[in-house]
PDB file of N, CA and C in Angstrom:
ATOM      1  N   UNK A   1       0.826  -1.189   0.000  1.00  0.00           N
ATOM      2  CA  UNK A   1       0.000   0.000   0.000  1.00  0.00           C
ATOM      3  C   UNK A   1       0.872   1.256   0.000  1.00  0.00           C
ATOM      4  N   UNK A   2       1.822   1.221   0.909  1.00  0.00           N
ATOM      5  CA  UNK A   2       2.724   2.311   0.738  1.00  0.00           C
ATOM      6  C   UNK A   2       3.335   2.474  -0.456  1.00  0.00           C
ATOM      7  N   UNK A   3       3.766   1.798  -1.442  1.00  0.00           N
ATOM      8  CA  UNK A   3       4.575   1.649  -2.428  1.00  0.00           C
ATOM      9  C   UNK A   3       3.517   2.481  -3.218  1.00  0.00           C
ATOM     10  N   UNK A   4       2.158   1.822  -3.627  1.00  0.00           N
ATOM     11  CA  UNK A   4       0.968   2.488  -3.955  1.00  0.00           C
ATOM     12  C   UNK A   4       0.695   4.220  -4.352  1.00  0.00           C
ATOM     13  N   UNK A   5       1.076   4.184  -2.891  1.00  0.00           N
ATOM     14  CA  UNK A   5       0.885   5.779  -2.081  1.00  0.00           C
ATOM     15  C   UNK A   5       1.761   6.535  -2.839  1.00  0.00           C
ATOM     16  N   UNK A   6       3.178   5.794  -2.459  1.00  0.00           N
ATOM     17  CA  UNK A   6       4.385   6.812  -3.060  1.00  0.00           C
ATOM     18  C   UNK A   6       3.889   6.736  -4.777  1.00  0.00           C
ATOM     19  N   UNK A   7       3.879   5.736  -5.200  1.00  0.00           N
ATOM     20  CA  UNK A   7       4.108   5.879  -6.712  1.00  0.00           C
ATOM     21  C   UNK A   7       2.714   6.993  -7.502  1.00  0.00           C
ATOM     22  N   UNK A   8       2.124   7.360  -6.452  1.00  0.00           N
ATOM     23  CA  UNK A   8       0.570   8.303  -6.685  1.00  0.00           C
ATOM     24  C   UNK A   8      -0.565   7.450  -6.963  1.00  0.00           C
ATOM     25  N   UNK A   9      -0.508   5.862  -6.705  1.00  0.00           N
ATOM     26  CA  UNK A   9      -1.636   5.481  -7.694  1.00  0.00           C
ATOM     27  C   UNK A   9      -2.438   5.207  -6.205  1.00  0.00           C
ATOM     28  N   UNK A  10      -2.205   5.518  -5.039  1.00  0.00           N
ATOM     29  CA  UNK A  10      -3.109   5.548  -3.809  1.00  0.00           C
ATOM     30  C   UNK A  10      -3.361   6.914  -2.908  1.00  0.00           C
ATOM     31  N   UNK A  11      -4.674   6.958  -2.553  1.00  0.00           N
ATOM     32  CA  UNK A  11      -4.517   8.298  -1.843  1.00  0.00           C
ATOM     33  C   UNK A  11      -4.399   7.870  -0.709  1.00  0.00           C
ATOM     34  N   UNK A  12      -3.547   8.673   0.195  1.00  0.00           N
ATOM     35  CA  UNK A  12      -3.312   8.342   1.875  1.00  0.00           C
ATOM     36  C   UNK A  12      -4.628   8.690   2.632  1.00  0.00           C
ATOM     37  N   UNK A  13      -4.881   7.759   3.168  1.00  0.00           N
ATOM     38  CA  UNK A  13      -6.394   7.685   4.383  1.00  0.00           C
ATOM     39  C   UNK A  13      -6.259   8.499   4.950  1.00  0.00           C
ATOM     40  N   UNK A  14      -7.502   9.770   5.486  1.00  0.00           N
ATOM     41  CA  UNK A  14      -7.578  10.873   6.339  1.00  0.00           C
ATOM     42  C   UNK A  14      -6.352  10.458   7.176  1.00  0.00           C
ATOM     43  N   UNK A  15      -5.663  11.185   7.750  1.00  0.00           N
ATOM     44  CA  UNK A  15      -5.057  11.132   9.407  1.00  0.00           C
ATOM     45  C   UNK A  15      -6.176  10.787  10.503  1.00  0.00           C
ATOM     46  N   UNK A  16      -5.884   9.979  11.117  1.00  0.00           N
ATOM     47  CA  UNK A  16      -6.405   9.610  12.260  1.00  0.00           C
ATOM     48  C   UNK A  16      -7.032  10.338  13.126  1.00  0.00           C
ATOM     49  N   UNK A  17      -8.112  10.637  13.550  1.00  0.00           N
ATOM     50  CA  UNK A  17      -9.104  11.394  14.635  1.00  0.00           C
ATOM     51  C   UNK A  17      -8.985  12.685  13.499  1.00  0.00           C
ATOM     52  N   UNK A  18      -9.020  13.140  12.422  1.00  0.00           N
ATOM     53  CA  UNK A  18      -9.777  14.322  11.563  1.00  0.00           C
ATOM     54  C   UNK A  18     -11.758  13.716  11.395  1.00  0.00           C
ATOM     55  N   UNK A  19     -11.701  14.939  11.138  1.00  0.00           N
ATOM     56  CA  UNK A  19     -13.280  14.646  10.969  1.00  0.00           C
ATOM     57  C   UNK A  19     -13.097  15.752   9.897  1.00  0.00           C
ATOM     58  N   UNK A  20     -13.738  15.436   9.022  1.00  0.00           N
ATOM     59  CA  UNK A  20     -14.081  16.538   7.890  1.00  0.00           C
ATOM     60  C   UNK A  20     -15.523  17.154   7.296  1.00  0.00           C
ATOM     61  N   UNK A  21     -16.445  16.401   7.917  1.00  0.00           N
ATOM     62  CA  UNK A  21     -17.751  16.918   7.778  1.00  0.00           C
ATOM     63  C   UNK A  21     -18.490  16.819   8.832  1.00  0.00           C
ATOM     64  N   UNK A  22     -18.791  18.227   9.234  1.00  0.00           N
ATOM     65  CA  UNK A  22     -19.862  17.926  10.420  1.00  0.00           C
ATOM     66  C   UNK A  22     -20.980  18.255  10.365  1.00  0.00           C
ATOM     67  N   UNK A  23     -22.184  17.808  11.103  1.00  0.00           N
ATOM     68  CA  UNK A  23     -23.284  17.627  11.177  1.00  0.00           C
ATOM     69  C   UNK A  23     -23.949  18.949  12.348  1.00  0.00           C
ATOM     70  N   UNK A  24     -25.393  19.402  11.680  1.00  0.00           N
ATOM     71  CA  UNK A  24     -25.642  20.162  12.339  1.00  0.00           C
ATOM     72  C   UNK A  24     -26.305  19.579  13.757  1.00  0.00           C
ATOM     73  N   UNK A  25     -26.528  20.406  14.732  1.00  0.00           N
ATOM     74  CA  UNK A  25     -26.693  19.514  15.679  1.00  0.00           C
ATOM     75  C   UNK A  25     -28.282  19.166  16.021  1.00  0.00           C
ATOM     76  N   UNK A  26     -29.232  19.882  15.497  1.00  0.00           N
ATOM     77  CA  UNK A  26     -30.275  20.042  15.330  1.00  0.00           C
ATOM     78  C   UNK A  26     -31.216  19.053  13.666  1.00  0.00           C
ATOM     79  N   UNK A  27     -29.481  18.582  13.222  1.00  0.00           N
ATOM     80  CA  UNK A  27     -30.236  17.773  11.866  1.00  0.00           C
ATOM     81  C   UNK A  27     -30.355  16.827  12.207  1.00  0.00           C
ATOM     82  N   UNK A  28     -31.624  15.878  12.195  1.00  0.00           N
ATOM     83  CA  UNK A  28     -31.796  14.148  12.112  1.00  0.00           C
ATOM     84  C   UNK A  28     -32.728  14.085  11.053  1.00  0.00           C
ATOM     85  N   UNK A  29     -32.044  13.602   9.696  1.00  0.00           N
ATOM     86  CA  UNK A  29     -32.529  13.617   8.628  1.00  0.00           C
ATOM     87  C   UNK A  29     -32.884  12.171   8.735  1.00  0.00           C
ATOM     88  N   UNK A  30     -33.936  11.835   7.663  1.00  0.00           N
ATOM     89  CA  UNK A  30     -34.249  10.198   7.449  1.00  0.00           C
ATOM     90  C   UNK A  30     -34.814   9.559   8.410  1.00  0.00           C
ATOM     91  N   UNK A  31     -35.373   8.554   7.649  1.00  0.00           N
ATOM     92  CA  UNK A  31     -36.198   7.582   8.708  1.00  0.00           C
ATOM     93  C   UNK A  31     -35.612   6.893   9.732  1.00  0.00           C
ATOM     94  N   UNK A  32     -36.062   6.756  10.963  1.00  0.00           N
ATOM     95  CA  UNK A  32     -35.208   6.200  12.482  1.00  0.00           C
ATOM     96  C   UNK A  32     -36.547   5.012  12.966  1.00  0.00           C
ATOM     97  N   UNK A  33     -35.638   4.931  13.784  1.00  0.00           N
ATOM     98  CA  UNK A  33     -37.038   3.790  15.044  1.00  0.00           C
ATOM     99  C   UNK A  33     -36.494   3.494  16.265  1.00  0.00           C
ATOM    100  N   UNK A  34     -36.895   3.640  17.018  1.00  0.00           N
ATOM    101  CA  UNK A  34     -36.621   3.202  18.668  1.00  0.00           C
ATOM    102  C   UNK A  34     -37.693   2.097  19.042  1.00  0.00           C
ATOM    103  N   UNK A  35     -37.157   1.036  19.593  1.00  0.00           N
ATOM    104  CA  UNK A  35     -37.936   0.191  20.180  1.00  0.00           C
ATOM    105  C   UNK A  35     -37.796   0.063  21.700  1.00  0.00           C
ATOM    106  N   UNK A  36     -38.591   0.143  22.265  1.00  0.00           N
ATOM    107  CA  UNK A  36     -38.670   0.093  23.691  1.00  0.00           C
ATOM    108  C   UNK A  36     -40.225  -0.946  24.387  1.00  0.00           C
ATOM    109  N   UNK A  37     -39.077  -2.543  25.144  1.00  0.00           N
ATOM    110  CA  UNK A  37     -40.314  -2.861  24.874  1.00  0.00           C
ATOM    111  C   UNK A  37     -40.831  -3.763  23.991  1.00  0.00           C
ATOM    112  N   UNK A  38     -42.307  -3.918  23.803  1.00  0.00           N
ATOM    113  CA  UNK A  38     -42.844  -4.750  23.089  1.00  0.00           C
ATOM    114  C   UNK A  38     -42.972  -3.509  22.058  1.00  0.00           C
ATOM    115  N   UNK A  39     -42.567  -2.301  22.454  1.00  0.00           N
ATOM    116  CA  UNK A  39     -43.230  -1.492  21.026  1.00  0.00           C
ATOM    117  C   UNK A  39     -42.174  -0.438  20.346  1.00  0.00           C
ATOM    118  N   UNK A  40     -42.317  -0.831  19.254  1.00  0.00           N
ATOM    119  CA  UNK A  40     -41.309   0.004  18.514  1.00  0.00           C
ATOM    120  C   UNK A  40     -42.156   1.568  17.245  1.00  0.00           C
ATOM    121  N   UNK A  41     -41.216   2.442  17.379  1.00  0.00           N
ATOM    122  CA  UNK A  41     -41.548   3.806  16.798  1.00  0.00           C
ATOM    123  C   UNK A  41     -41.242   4.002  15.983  1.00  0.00           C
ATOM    124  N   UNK A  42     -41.816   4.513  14.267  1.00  0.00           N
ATOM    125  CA  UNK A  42     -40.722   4.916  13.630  1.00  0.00           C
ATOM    126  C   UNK A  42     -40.695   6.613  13.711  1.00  0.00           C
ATOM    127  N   UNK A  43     -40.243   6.812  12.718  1.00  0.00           N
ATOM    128  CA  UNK A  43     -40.159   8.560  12.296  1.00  0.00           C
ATOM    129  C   UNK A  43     -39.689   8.879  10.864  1.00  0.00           C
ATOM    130  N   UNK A  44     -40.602   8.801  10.310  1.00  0.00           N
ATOM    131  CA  UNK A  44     -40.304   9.016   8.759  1.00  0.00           C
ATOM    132  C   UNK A  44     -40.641  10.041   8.399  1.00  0.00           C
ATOM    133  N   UNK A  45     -39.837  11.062   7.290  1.00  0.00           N
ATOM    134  CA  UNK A  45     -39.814  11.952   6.851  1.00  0.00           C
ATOM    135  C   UNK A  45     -41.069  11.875   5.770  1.00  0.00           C
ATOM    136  N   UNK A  46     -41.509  13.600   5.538  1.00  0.00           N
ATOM    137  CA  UNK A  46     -42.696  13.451   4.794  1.00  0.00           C
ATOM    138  C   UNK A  46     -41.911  13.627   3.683  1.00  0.00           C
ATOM    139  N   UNK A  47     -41.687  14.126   3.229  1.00  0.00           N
ATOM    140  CA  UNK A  47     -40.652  14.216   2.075  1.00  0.00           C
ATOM    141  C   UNK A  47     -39.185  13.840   2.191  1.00  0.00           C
ATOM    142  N   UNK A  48     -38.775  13.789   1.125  1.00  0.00           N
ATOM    143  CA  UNK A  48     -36.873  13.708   1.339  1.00  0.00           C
ATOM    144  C   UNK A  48     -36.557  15.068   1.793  1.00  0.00           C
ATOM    145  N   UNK A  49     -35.196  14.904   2.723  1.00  0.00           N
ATOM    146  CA  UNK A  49     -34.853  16.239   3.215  1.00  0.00           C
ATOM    147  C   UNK A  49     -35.864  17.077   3.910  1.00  0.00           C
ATOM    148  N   UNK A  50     -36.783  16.281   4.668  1.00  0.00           N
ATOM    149  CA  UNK A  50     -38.265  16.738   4.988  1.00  0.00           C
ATOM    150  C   UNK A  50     -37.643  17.531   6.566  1.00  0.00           C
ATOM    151  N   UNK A  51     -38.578  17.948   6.753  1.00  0.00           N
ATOM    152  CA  UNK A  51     -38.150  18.414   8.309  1.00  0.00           C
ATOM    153  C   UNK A  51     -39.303  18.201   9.014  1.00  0.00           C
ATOM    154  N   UNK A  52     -40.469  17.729   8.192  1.00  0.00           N
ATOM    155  CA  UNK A  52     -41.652  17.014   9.085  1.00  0.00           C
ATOM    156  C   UNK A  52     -41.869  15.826   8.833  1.00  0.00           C
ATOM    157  N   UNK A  53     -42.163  15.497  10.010  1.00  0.00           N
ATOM    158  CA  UNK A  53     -42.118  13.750  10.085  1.00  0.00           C
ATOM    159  C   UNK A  53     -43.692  13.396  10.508  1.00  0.00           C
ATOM    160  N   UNK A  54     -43.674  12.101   9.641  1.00  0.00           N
ATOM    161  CA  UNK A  54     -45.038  11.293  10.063  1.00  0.00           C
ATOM    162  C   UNK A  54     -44.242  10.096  11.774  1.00  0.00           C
ATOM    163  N   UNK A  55     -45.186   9.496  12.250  1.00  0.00           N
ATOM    164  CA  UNK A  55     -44.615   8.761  12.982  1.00  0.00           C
ATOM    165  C   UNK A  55     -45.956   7.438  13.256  1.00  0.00           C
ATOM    166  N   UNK A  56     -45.061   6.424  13.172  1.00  0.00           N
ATOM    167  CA  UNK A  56     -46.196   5.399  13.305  1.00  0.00           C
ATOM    168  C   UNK A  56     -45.471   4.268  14.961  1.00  0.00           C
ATOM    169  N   UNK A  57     -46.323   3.502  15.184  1.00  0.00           N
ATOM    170  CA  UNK A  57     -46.081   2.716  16.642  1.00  0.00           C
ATOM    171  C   UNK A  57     -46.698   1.685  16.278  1.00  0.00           C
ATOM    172  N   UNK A  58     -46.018   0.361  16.727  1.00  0.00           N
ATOM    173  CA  UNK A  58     -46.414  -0.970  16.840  1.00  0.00           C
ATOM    174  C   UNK A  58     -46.251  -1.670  17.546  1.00  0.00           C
ATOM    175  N   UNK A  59     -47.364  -2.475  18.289  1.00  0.00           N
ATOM    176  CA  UNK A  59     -46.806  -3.371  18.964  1.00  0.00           C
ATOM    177  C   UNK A  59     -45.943  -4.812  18.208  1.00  0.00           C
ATOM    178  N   UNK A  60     -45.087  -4.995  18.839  1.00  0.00           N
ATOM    179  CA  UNK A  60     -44.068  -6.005  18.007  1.00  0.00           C
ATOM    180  C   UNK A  60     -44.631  -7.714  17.948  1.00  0.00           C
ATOM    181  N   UNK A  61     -44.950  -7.872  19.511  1.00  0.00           N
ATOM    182  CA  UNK A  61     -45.840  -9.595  19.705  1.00  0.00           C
ATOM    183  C   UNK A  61     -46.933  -9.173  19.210  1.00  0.00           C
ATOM    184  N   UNK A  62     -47.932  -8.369  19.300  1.00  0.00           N
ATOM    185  CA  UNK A  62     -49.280  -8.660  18.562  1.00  0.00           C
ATOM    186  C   UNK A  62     -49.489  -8.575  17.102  1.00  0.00           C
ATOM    187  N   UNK A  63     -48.462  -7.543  16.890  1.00  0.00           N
ATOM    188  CA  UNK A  63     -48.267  -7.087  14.988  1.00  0.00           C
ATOM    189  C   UNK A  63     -46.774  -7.105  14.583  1.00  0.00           C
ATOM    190  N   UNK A  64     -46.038  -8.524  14.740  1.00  0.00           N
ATOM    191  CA  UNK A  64     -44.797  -8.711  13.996  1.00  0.00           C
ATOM    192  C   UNK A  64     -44.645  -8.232  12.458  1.00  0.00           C
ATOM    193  N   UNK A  65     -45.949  -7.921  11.652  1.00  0.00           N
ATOM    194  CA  UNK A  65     -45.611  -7.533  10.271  1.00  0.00           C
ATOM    195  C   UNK A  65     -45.766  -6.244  10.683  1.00  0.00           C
ATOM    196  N   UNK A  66     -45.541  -5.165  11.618  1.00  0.00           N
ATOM    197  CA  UNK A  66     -45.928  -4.013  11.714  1.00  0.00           C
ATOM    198  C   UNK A  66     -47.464  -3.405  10.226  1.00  0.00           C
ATOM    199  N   UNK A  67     -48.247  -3.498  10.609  1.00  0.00           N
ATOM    200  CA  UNK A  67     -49.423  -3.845   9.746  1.00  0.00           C
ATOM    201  C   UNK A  67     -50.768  -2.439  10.490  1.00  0.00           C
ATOM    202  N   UNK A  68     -50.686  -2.396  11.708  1.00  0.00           N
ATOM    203  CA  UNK A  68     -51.411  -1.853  12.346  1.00  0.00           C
ATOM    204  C   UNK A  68     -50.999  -0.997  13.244  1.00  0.00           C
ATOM    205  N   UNK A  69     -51.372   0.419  12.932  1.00  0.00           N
ATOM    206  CA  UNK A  69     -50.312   1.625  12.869  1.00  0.00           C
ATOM    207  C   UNK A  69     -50.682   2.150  14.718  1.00  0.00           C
ATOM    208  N   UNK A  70     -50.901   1.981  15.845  1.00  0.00           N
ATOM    209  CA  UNK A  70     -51.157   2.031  17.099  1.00  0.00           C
ATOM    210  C   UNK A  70     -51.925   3.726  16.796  1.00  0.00           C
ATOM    211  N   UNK A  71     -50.863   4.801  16.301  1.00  0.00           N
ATOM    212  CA  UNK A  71     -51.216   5.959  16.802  1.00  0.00           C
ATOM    213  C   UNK A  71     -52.390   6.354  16.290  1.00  0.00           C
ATOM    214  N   UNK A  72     -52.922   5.508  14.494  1.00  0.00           N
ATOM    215  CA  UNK A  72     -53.981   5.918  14.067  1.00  0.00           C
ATOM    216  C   UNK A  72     -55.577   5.034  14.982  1.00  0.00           C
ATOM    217  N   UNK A  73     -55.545   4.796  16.187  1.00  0.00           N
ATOM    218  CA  UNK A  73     -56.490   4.291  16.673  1.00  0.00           C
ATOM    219  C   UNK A  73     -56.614   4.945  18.486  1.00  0.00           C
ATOM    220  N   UNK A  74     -56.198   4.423  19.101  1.00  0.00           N
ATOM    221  CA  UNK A  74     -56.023   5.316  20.652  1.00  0.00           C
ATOM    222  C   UNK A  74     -55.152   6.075  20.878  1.00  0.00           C
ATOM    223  N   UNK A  75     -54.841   7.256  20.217  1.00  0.00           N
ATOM    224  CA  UNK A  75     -53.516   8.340  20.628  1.00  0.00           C
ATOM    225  C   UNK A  75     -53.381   8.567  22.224  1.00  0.00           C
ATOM    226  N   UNK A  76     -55.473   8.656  22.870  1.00  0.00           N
ATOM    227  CA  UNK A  76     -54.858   9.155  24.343  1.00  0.00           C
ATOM    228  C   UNK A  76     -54.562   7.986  25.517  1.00  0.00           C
ATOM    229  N   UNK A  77     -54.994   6.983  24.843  1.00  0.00           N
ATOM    230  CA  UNK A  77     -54.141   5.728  25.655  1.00  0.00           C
ATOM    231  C   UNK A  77     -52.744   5.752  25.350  1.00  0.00           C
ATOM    232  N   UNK A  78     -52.069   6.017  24.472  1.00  0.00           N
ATOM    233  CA  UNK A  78     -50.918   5.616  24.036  1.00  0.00           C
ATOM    234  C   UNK A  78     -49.505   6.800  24.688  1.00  0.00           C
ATOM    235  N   UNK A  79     -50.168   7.828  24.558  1.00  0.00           N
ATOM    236  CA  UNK A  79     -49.707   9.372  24.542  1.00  0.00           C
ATOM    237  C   UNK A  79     -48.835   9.457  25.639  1.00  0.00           C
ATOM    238  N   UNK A  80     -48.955   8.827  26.497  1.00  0.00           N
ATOM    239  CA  UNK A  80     -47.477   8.549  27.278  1.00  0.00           C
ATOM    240  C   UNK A  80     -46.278   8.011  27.073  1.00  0.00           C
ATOM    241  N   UNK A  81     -46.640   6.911  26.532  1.00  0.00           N
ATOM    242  CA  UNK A  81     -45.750   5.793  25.825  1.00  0.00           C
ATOM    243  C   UNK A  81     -44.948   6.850  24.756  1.00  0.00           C
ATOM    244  N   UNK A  82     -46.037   7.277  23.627  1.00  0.00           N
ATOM    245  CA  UNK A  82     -45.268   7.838  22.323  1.00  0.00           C
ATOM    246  C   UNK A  82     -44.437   9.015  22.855  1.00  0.00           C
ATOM    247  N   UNK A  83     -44.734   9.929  23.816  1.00  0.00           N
ATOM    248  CA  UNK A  83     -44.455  11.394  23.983  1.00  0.00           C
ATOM    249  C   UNK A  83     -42.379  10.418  24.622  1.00  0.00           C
ATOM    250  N   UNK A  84     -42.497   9.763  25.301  1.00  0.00           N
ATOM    251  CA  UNK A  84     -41.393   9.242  25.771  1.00  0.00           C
ATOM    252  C   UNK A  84     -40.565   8.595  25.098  1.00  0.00           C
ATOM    253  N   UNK A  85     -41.074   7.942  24.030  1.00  0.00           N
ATOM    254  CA  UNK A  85     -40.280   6.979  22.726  1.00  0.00           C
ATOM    255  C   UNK A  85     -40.162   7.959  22.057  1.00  0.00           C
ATOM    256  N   UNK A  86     -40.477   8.863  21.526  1.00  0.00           N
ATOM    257  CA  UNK A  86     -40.626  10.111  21.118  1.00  0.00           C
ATOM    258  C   UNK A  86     -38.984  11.143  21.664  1.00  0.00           C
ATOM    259  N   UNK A  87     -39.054  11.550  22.491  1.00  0.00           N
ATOM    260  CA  UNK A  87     -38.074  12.317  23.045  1.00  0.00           C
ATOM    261  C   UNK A  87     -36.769  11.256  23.543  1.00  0.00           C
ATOM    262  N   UNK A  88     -36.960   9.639  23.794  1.00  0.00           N
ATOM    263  CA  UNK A  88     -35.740   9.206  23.932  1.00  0.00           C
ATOM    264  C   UNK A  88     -34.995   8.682  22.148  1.00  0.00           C
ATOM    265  N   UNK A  89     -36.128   8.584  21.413  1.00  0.00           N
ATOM    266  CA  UNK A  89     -35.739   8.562  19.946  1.00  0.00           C
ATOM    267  C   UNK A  89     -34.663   9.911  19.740  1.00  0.00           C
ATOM    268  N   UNK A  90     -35.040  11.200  19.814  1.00  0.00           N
ATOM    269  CA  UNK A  90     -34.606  12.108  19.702  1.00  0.00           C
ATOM    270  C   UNK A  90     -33.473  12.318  20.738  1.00  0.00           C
ATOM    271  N   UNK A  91     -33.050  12.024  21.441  1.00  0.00           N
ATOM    272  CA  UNK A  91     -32.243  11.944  22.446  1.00  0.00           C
ATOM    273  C   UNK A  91     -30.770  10.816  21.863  1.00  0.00           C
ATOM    274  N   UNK A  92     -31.463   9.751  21.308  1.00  0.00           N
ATOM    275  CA  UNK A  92     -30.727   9.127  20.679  1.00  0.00           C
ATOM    276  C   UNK A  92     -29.737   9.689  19.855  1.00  0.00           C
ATOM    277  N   UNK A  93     -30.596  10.153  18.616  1.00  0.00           N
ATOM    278  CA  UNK A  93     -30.098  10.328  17.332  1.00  0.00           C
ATOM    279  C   UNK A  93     -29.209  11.809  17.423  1.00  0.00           C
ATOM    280  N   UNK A  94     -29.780  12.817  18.446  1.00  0.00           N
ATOM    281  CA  UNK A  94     -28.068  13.586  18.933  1.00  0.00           C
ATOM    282  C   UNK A  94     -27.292  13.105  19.418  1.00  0.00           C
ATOM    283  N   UNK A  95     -27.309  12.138  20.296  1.00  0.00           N
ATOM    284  CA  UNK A  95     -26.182  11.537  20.547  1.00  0.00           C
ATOM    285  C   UNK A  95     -25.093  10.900  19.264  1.00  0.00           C
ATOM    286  N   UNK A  96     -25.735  10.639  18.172  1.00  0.00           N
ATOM    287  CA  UNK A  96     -25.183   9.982  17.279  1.00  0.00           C
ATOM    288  C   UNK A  96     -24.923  11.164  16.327  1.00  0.00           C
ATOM    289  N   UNK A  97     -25.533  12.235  16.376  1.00  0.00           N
ATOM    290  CA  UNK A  97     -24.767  13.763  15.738  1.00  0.00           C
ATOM    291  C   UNK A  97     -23.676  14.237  16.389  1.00  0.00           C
ATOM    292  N   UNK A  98     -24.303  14.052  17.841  1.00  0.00           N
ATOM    293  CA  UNK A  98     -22.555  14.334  18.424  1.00  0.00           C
ATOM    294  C   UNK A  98     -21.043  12.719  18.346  1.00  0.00           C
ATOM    295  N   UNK A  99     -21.175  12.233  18.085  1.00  0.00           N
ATOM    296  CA  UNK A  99     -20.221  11.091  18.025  1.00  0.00           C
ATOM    297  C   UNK A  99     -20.149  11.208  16.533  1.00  0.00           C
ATOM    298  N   UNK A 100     -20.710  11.712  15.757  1.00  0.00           N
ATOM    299  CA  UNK A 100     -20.219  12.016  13.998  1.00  0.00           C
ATOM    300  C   UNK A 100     -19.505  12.854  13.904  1.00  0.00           C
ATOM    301  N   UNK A 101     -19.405  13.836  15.038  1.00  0.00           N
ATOM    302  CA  UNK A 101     -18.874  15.281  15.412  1.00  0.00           C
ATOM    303  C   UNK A 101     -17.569  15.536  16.001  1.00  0.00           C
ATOM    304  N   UNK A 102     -17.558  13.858  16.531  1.00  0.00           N
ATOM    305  CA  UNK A 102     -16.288  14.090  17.065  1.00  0.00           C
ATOM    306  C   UNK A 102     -16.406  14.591  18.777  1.00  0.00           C
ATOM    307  N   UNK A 103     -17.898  14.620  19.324  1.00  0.00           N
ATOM    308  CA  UNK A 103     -17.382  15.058  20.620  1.00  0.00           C
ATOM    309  C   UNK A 103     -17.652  14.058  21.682  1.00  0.00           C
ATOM    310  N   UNK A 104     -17.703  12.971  21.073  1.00  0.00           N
ATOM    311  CA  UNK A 104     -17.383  11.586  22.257  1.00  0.00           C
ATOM    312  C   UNK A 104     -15.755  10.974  22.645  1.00  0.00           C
ATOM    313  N   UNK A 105     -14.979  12.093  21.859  1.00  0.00           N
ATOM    314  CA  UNK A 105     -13.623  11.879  22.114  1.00  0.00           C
ATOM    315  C   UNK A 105     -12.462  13.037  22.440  1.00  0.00           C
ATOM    316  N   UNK A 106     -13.612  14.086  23.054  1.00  0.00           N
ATOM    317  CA  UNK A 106     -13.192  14.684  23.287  1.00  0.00           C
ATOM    318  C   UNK A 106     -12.699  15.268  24.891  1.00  0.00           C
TER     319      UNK A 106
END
């Protein structure tokens, strides 16, 4: 590989701990899911590059094909559950903006 390198026909791999693109800290683009539980969340964008999201909930043992969308039937039974899968989803996925960022090693 070095030989590679020198002769130009390889490019040398970033240096070690660079980061070259960072992420805003407020962006969580694309579809996610948190499962907590028998029940898992998604969060899908309404569009690409959307900044509004639809969100659907399933229970996993009663609806393994995720088939039957929880939130479109009892929201105010549920509304504890989602508001919490909800904000630890989001809790997540900065965490994973900040570790793209470089500040889990810092």
């Amino acid at each position: 590989l070095r030989q590679e390198q020198l002769a130009g026909n390889q490019q040398p791999a970033a240096a070690e701990g660079q980061i070259g693109h960072f992420h805003a800290a407020d962006s969580l683009p694309g579809h996610s899911a948190w499962i907590e539980g028998d029940y898992k969340l998604h969060r899908i964008p309404v569009k690409k590059n959307a900044t509004q999201f639809n969100y659907e909930l399933y229970h996993l043992v009663n609806d393994p094909k995720e088939s039957n969308n929880l939130l479109n039937e009892d929201k105010s039974r549920l509304a504890k559950r989602f508001g919490r899968m909800k904000a630890d989803l989001v809790t997540w996925q900065q965490s994973v903006i900040n570790s793209l960022n470089g500040r889990d090693y810092r």
